[in-house]
N, C-alpha and C. Protein backbone atom coordinates (compact mmCIF):
# COMPACT_ATOMS: atom_id res chain seq x y z
N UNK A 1 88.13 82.19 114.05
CA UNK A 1 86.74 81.83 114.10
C UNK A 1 85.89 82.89 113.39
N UNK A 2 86.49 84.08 113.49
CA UNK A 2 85.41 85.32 112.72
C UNK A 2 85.56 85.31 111.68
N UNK A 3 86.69 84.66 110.50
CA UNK A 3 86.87 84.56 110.06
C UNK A 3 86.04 83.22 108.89
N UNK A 4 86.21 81.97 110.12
CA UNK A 4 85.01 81.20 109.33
C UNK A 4 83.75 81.76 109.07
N UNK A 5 83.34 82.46 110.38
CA UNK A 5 82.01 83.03 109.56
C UNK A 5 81.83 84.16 108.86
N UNK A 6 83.10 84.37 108.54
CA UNK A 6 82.72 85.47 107.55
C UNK A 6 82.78 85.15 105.89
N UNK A 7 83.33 83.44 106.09
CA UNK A 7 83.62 82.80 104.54
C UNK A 7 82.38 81.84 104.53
N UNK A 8 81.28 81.84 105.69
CA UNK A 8 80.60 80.97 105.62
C UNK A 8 80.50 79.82 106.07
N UNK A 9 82.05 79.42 106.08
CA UNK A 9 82.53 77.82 106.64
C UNK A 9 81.34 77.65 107.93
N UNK A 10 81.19 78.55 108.90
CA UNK A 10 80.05 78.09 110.02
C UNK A 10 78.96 78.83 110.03
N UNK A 11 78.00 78.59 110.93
CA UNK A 11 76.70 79.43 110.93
C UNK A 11 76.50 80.29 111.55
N UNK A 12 75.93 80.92 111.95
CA UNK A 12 75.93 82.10 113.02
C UNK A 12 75.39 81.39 114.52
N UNK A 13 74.61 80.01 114.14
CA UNK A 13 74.56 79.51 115.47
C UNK A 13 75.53 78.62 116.06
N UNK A 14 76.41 77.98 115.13
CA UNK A 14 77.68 77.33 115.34
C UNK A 14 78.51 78.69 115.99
N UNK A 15 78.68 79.13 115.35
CA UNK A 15 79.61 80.59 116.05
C UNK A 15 79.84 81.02 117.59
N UNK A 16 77.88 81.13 117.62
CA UNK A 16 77.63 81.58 118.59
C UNK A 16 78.03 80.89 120.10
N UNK A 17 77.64 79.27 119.95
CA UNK A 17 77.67 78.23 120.38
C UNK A 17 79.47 78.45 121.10
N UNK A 18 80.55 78.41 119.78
CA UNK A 18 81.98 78.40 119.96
C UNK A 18 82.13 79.67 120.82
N UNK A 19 81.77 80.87 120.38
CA UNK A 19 82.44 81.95 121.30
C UNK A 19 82.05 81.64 122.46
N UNK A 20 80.54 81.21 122.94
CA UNK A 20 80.13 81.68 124.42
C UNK A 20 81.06 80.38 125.29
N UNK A 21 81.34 79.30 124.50
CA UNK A 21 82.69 78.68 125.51
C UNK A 21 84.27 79.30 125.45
N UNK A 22 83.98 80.05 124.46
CA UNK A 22 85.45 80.55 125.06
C UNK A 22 85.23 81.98 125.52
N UNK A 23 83.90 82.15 125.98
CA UNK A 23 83.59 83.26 127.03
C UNK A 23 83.51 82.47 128.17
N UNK A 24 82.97 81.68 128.51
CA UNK A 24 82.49 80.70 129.68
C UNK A 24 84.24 80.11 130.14
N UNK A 25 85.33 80.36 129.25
CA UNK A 25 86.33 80.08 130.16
C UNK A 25 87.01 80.89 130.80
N UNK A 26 86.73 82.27 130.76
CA UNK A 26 87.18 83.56 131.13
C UNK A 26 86.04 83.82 132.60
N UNK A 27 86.88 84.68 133.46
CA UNK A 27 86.33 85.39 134.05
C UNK A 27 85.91 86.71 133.95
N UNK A 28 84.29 86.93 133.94
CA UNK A 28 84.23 88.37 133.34
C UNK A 28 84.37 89.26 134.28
N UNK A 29 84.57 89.25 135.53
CA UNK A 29 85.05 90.02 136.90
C UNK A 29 86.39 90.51 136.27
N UNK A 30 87.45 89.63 135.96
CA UNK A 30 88.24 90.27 135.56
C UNK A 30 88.85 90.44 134.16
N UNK A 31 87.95 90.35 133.37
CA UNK A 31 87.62 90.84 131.69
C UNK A 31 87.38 92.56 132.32
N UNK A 32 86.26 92.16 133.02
CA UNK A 32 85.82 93.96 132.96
C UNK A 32 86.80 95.02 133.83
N UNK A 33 87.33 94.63 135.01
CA UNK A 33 88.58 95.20 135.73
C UNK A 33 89.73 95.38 134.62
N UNK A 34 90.04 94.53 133.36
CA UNK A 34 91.31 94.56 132.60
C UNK A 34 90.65 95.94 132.03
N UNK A 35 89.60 95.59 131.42
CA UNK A 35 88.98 96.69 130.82
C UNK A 35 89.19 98.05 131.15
N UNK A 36 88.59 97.83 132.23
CA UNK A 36 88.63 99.51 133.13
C UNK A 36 90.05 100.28 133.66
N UNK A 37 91.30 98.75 133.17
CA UNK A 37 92.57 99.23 134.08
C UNK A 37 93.08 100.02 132.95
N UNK A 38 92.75 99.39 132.07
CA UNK A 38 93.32 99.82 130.44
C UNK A 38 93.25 101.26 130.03
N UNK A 39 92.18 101.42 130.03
CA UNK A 39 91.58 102.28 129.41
C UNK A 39 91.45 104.00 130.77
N UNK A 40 91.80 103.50 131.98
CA UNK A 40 92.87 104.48 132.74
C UNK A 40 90.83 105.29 133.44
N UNK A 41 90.82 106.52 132.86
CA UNK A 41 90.17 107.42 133.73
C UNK A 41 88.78 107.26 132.34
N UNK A 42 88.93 106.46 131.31
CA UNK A 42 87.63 106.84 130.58
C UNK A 42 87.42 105.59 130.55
N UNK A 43 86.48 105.71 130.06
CA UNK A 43 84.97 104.79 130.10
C UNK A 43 85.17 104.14 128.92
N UNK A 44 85.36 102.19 129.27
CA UNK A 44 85.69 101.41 128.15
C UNK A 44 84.72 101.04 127.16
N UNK A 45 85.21 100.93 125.88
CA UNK A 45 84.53 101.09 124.80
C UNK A 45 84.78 100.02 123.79
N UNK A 46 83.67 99.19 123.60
CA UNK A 46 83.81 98.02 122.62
C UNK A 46 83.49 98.26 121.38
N UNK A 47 84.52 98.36 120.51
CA UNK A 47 84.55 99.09 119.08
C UNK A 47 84.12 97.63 117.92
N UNK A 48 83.69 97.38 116.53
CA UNK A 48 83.82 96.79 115.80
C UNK A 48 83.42 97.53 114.49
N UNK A 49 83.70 96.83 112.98
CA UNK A 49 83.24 97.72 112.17
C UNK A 49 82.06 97.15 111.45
N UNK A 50 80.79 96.50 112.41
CA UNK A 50 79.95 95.69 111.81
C UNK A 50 78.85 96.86 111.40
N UNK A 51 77.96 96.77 111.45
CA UNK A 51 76.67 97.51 110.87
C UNK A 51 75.94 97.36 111.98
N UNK A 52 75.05 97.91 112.51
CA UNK A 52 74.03 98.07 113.52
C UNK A 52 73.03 97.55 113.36
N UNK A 53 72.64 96.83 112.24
CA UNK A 53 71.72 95.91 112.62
C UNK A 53 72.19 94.31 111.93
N UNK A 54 73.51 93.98 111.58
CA UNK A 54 74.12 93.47 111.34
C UNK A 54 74.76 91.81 112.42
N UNK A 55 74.78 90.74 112.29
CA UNK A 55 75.32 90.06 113.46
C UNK A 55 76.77 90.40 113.76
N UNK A 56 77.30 90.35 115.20
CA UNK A 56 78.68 90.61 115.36
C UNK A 56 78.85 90.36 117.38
N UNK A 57 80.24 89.51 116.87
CA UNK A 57 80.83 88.85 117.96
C UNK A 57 80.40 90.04 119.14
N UNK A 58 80.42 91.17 119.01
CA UNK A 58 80.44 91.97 120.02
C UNK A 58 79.39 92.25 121.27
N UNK A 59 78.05 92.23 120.02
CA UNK A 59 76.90 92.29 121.04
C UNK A 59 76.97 90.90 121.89
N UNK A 60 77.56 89.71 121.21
CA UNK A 60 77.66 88.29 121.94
C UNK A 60 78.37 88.90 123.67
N UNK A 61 79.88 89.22 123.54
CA UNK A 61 80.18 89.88 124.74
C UNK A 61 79.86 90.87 125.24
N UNK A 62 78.89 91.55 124.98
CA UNK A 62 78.81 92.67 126.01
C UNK A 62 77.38 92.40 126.15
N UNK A 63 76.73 91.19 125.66
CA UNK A 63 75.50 90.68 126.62
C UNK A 63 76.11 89.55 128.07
N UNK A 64 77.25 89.28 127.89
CA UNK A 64 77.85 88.18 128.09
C UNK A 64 78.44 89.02 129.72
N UNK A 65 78.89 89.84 129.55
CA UNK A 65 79.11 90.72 130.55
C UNK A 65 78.12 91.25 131.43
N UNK A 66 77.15 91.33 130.37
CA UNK A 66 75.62 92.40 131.30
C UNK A 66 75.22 90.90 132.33
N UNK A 67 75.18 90.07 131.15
CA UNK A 67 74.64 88.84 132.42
C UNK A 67 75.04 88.40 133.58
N UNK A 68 76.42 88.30 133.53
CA UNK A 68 77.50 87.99 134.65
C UNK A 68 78.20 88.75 135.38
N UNK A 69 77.87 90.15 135.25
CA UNK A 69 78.30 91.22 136.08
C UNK A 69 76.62 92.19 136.62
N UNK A 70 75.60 91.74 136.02
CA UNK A 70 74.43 92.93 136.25
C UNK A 70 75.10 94.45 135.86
N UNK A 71 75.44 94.41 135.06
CA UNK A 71 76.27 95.92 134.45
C UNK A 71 75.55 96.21 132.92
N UNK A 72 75.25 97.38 132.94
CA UNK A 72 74.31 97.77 131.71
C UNK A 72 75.60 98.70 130.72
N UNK A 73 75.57 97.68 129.37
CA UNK A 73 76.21 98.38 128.28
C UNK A 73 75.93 98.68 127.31
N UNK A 74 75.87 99.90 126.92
CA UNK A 74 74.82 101.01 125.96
C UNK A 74 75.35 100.59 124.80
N UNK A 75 74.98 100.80 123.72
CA UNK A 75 75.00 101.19 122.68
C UNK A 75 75.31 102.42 121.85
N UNK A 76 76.44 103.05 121.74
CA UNK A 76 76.30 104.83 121.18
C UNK A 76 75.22 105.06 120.28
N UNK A 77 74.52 106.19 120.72
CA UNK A 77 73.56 106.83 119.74
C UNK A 77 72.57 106.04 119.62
N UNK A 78 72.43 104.66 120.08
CA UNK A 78 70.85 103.48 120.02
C UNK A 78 70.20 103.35 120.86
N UNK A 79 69.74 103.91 121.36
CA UNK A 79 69.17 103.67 122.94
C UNK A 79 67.61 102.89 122.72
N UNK A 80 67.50 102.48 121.86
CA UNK A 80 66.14 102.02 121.37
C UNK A 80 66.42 100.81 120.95
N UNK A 81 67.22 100.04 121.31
CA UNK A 81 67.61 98.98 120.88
C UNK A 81 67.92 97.86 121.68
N UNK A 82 67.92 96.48 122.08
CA UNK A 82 68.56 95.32 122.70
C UNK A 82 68.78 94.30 122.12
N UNK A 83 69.73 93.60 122.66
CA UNK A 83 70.68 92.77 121.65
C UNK A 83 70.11 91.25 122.34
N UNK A 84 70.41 90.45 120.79
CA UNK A 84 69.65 89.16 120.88
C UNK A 84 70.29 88.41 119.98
N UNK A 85 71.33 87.38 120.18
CA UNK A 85 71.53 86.05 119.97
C UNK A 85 72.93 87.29 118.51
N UNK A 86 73.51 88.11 119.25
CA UNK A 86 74.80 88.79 118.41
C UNK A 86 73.68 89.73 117.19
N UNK A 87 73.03 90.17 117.23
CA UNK A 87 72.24 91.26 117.05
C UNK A 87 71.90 92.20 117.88
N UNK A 88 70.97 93.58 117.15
CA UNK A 88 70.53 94.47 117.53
C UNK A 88 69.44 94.59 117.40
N UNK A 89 68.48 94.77 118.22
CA UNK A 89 66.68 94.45 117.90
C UNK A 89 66.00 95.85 118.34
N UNK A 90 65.30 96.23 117.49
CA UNK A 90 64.85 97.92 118.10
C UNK A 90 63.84 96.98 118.69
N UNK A 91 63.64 97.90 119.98
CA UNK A 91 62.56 97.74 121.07
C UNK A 91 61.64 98.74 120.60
N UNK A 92 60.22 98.13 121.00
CA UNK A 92 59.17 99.11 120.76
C UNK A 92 58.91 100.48 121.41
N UNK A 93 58.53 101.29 121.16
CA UNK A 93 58.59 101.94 122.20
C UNK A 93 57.00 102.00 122.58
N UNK A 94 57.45 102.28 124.39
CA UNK A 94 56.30 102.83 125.14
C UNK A 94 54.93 103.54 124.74
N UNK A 95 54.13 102.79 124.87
CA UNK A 95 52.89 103.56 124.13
C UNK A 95 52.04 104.03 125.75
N UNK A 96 51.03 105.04 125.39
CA UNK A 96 50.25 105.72 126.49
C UNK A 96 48.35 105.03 126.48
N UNK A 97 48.67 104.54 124.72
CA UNK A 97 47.38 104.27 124.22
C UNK A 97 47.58 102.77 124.27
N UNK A 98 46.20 102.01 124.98
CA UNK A 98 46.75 100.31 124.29
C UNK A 98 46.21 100.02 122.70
N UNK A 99 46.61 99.35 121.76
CA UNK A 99 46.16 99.11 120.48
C UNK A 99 44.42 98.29 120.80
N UNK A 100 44.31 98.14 121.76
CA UNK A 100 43.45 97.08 122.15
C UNK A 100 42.41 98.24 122.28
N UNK A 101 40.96 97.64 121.39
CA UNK A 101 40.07 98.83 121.31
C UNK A 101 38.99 98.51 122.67
């Protein structure tokens, strides 16, 4: 499937559409337990070699997780950022001043 969209054959909303049912047939209770059994005494880590502001299957699951577990998964080094529809979206930051005169 990453493959079609990486030749184009589908869209990024067709994509999106396909993975989240073959997330929706998994249990992420124990997606995230495999996770944590795996990976022993450190802290599991969802690797890809996309670009950071780039679309990619990944942010799809590890929003997919945050939703169905209430479990918050960072981003290395982005902390200014939240993910939206297999993107990365910088969040604004906090202002002290309103723009509003």
């Amino acid at each position: 499937m990453i493959n079609s969209l990486k030749k184009k054959i589908i869209s990024e909303e067709r994509f999106i559409v396909l993975y989240n049912e073959q997330l929706s047939e998994l249990d992420p209770k124990n997606v995230f337990e495999h996770l944590s059994c795996i990976t022993g005494n450190f802290e599991p880590v969802m690797m890809c070699h996309c670009g950071k502001t780039k679309f990619c299957h990944r942010h799809i699951a590890a929003q997919w997780l945050e939703d169905n577990l209430g479990v918050r998964i960072t981003e290395h080094e982005v902390p200014y950022f939240e993910r939206k529809n297999g993107y990365l979206i910088k969040k604004k930051a906090p202002s002290l001043f309103n723009d509003k005169g």
